[in-house]
PDB file of N, CA and C in Angstrom:
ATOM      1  N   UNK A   1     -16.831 -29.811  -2.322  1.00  0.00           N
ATOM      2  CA  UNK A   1     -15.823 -29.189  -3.146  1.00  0.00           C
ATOM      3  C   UNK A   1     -14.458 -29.358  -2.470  1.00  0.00           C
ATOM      4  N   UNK A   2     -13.328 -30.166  -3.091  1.00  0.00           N
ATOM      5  CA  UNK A   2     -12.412 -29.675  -2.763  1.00  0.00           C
ATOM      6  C   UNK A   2     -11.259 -28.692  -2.803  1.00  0.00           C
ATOM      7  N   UNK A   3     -10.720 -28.242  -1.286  1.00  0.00           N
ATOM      8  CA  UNK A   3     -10.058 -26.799  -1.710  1.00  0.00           C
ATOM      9  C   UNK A   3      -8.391 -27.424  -1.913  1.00  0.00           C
ATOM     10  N   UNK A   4      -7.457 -27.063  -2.649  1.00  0.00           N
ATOM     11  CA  UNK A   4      -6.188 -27.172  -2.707  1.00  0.00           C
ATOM     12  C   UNK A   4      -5.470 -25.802  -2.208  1.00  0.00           C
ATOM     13  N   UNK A   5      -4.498 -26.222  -1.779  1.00  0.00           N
ATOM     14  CA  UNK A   5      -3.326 -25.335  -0.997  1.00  0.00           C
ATOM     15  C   UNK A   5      -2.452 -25.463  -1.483  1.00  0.00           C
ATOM     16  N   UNK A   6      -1.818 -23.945  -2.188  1.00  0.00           N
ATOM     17  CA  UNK A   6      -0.086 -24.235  -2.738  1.00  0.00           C
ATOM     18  C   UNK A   6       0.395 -23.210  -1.636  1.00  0.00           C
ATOM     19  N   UNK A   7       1.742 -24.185  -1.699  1.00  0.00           N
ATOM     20  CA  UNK A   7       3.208 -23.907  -1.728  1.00  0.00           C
ATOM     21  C   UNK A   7       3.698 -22.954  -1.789  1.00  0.00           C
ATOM     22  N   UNK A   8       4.534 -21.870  -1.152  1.00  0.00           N
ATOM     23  CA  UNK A   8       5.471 -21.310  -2.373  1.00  0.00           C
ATOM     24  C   UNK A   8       6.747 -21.780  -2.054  1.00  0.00           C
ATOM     25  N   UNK A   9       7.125 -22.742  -1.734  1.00  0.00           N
ATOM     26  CA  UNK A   9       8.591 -23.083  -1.632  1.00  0.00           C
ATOM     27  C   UNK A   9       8.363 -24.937  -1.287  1.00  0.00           C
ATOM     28  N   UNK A  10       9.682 -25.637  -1.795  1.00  0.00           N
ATOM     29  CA  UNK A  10       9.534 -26.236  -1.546  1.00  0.00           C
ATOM     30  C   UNK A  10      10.684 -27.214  -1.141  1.00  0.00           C
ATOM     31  N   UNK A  11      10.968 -28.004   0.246  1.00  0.00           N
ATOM     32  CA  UNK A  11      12.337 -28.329   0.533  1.00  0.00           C
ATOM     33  C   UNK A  11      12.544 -29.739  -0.146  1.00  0.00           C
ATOM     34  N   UNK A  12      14.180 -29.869  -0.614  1.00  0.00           N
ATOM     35  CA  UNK A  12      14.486 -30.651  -1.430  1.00  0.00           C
ATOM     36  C   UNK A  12      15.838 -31.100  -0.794  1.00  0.00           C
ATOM     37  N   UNK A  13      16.279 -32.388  -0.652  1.00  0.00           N
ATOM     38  CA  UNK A  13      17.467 -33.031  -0.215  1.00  0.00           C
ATOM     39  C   UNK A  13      18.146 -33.775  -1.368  1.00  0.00           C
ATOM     40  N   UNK A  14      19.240 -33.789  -1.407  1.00  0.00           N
ATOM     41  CA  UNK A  14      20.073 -34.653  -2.007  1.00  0.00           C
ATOM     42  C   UNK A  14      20.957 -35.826  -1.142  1.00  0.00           C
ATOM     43  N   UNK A  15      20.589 -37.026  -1.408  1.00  0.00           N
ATOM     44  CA  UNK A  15      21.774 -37.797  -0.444  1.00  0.00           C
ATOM     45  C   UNK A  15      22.678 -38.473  -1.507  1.00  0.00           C
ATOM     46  N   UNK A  16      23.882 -37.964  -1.492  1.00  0.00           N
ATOM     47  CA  UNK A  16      24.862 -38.428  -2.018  1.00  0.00           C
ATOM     48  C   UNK A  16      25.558 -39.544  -1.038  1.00  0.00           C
ATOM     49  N   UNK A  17      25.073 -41.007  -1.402  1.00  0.00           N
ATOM     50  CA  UNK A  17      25.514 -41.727  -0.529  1.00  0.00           C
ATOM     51  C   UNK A  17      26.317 -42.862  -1.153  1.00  0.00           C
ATOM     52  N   UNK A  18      27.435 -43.888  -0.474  1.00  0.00           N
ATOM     53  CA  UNK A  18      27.369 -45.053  -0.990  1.00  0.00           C
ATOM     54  C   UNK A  18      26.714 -46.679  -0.735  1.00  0.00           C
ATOM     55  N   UNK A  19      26.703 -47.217  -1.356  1.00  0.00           N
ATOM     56  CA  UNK A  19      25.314 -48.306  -1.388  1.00  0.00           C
ATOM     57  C   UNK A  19      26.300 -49.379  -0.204  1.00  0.00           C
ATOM     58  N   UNK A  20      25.571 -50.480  -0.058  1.00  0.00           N
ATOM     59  CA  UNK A  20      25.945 -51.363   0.712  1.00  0.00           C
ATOM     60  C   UNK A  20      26.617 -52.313  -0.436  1.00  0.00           C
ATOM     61  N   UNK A  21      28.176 -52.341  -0.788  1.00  0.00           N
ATOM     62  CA  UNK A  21      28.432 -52.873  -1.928  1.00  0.00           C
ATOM     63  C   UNK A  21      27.859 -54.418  -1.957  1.00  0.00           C
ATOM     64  N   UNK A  22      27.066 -54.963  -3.292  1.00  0.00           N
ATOM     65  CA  UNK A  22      26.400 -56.105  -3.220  1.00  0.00           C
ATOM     66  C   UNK A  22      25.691 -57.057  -2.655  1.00  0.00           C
ATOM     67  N   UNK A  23      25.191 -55.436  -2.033  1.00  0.00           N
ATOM     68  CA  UNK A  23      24.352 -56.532  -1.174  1.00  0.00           C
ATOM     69  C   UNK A  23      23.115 -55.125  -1.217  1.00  0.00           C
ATOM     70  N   UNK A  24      22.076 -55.576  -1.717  1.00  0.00           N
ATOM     71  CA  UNK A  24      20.464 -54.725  -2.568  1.00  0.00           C
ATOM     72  C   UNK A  24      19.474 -54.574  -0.738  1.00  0.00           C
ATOM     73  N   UNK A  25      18.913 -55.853  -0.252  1.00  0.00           N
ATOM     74  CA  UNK A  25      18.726 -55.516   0.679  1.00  0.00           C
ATOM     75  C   UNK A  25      18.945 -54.435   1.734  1.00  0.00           C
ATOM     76  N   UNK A  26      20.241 -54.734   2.261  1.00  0.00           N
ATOM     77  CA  UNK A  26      21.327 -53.681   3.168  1.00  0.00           C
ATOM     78  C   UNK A  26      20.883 -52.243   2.686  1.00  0.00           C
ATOM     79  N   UNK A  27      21.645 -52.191   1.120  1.00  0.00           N
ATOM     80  CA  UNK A  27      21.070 -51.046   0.536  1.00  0.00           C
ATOM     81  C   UNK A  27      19.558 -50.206   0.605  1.00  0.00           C
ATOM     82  N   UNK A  28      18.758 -51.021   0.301  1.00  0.00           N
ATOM     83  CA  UNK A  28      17.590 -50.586   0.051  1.00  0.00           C
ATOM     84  C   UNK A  28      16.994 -50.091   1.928  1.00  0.00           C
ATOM     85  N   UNK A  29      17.642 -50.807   2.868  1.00  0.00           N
ATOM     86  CA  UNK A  29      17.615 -50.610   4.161  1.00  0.00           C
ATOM     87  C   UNK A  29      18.409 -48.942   4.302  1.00  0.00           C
ATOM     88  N   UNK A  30      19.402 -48.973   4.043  1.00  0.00           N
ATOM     89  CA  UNK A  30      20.312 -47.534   4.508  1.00  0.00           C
ATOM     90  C   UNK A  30      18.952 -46.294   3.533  1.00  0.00           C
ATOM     91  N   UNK A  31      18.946 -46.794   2.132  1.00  0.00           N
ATOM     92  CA  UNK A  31      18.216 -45.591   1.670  1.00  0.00           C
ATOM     93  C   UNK A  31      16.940 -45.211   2.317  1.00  0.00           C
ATOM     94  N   UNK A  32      16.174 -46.236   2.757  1.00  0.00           N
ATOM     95  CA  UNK A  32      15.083 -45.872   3.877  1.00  0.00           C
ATOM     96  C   UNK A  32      15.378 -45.111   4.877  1.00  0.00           C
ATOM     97  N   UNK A  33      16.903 -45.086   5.935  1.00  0.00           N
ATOM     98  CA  UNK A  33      16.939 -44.758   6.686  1.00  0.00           C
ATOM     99  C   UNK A  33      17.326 -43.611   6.296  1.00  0.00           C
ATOM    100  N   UNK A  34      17.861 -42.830   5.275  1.00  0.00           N
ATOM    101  CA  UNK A  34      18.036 -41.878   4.851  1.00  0.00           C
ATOM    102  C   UNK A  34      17.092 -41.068   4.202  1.00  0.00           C
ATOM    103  N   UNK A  35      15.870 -41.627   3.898  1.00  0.00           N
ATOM    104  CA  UNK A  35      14.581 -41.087   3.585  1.00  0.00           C
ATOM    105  C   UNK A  35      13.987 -40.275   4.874  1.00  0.00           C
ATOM    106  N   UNK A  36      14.101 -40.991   5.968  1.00  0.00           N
ATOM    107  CA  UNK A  36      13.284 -40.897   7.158  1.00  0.00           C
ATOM    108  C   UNK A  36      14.149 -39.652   7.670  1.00  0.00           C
ATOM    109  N   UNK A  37      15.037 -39.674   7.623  1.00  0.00           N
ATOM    110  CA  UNK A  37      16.108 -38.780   8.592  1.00  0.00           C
ATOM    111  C   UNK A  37      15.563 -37.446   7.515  1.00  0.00           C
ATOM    112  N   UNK A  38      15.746 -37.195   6.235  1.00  0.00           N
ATOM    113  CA  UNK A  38      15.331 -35.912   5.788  1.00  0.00           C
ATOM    114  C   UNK A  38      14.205 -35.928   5.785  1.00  0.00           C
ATOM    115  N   UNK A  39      12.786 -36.625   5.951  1.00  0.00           N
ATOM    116  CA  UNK A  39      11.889 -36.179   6.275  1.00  0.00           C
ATOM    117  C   UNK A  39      12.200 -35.946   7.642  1.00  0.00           C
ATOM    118  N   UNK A  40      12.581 -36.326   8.900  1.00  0.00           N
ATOM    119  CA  UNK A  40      12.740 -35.501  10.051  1.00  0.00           C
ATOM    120  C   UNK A  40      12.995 -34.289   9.770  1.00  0.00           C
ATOM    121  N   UNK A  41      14.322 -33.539   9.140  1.00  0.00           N
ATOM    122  CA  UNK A  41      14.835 -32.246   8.626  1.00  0.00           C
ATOM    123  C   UNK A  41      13.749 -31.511   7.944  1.00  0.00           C
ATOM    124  N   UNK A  42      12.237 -32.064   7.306  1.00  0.00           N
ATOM    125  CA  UNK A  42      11.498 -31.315   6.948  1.00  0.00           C
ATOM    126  C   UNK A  42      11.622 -31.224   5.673  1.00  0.00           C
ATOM    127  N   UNK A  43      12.400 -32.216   4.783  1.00  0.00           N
ATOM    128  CA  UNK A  43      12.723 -32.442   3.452  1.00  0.00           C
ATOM    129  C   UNK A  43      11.149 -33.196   2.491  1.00  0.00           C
ATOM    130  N   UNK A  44      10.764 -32.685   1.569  1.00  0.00           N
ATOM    131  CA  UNK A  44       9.774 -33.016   1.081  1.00  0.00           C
ATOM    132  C   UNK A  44       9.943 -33.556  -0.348  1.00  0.00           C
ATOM    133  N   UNK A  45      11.259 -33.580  -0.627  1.00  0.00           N
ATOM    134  CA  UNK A  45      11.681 -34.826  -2.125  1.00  0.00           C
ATOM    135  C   UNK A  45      13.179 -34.854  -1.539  1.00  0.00           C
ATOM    136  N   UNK A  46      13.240 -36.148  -1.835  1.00  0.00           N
ATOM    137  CA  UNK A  46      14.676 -36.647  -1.391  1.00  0.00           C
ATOM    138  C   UNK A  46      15.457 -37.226  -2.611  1.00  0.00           C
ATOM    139  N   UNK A  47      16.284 -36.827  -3.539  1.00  0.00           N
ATOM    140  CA  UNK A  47      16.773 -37.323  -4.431  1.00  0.00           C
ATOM    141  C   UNK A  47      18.481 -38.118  -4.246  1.00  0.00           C
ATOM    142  N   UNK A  48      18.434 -39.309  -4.523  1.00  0.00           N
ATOM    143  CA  UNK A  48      19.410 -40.449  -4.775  1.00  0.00           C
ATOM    144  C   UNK A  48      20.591 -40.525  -6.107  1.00  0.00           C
ATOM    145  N   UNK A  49      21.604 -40.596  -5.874  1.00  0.00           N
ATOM    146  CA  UNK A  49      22.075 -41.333  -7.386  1.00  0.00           C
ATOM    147  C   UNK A  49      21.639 -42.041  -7.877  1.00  0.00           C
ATOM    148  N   UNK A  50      21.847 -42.209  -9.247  1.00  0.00           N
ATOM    149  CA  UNK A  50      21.048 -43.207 -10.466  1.00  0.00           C
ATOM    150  C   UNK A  50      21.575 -44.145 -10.252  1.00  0.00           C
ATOM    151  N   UNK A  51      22.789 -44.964  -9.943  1.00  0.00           N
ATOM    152  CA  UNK A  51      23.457 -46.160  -9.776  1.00  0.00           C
ATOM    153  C   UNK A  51      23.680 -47.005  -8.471  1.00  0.00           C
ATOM    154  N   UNK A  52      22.446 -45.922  -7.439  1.00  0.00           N
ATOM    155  CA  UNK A  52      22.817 -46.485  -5.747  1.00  0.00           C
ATOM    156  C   UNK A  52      22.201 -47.774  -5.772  1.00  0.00           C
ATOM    157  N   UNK A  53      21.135 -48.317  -5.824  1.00  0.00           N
ATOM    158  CA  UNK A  53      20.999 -49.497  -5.781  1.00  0.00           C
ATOM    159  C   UNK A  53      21.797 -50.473  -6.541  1.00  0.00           C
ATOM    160  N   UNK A  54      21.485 -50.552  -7.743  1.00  0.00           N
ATOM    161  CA  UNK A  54      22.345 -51.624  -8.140  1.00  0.00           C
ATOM    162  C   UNK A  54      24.100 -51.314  -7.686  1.00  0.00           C
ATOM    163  N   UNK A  55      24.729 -50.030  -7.653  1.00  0.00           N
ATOM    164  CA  UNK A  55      26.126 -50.292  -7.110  1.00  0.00           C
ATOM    165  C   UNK A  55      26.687 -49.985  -8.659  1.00  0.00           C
ATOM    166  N   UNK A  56      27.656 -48.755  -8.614  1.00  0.00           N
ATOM    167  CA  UNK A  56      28.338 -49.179 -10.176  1.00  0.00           C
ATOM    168  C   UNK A  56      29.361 -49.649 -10.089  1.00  0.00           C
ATOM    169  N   UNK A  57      29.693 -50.556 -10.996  1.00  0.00           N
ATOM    170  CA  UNK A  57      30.805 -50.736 -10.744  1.00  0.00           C
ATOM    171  C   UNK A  57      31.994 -50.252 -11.233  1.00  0.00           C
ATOM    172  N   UNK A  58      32.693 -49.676 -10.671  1.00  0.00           N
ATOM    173  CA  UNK A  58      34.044 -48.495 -10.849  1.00  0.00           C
ATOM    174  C   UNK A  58      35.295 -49.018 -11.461  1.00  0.00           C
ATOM    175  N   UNK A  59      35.029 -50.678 -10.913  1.00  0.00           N
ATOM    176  CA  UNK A  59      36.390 -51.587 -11.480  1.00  0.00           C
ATOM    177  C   UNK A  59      36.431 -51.793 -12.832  1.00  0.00           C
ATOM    178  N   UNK A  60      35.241 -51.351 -13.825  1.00  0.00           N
ATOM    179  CA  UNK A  60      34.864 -52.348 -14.885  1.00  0.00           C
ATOM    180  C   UNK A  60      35.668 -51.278 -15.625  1.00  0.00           C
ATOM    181  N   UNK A  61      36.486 -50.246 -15.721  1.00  0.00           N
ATOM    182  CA  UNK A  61      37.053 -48.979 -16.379  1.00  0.00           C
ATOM    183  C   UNK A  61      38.659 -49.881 -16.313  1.00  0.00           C
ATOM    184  N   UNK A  62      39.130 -50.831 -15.293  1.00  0.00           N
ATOM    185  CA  UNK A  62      40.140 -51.167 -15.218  1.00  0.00           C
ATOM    186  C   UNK A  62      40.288 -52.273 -15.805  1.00  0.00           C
ATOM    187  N   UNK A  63      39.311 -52.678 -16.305  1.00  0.00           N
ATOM    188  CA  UNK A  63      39.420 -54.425 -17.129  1.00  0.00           C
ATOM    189  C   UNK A  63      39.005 -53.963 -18.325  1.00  0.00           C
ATOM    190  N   UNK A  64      38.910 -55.244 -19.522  1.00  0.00           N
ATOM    191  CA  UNK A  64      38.853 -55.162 -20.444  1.00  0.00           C
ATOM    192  C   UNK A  64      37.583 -54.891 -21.071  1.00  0.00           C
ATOM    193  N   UNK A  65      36.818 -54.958 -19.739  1.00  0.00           N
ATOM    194  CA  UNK A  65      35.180 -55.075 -20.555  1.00  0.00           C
ATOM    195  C   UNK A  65      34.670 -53.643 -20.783  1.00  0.00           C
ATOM    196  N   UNK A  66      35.825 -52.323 -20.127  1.00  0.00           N
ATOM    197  CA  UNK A  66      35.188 -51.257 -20.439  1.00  0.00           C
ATOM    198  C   UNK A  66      34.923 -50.570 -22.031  1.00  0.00           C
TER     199      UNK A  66
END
């Protein structure tokens, strides 16, 4: 039989970071290292911006294509 164990709390991080502009690798490297560091802190979901990997781009509001 297995037994399950809850919780009553549960720690949550936010990293508000910026990406390695255009370059996905680099990126996907820093967000690892930022995974690892709040699991050190004892963080048990680590949530990202929606646009960190790909990078948004901020310029596209200043050209015509916005």
């Amino acid at each position: 039989m297995k037994t399950t164990t809850h919780k009553d709390s549960l720690t949550i991080g936010m990293a508000q970071i910026a990406p390695v502009w255009l370059n996905r690798e680099d990126t996907f490297a820093k967000v690892a290292e930022y995974i690892s560091a709040a699991n050190d802190d004892g963080c048990e979901l680590v949530a990202f911006g929606e646009a960190l990997v790909p990078g948004y781009p901020f310029w596209i509001e200043g050209t015509n294509g916005a």
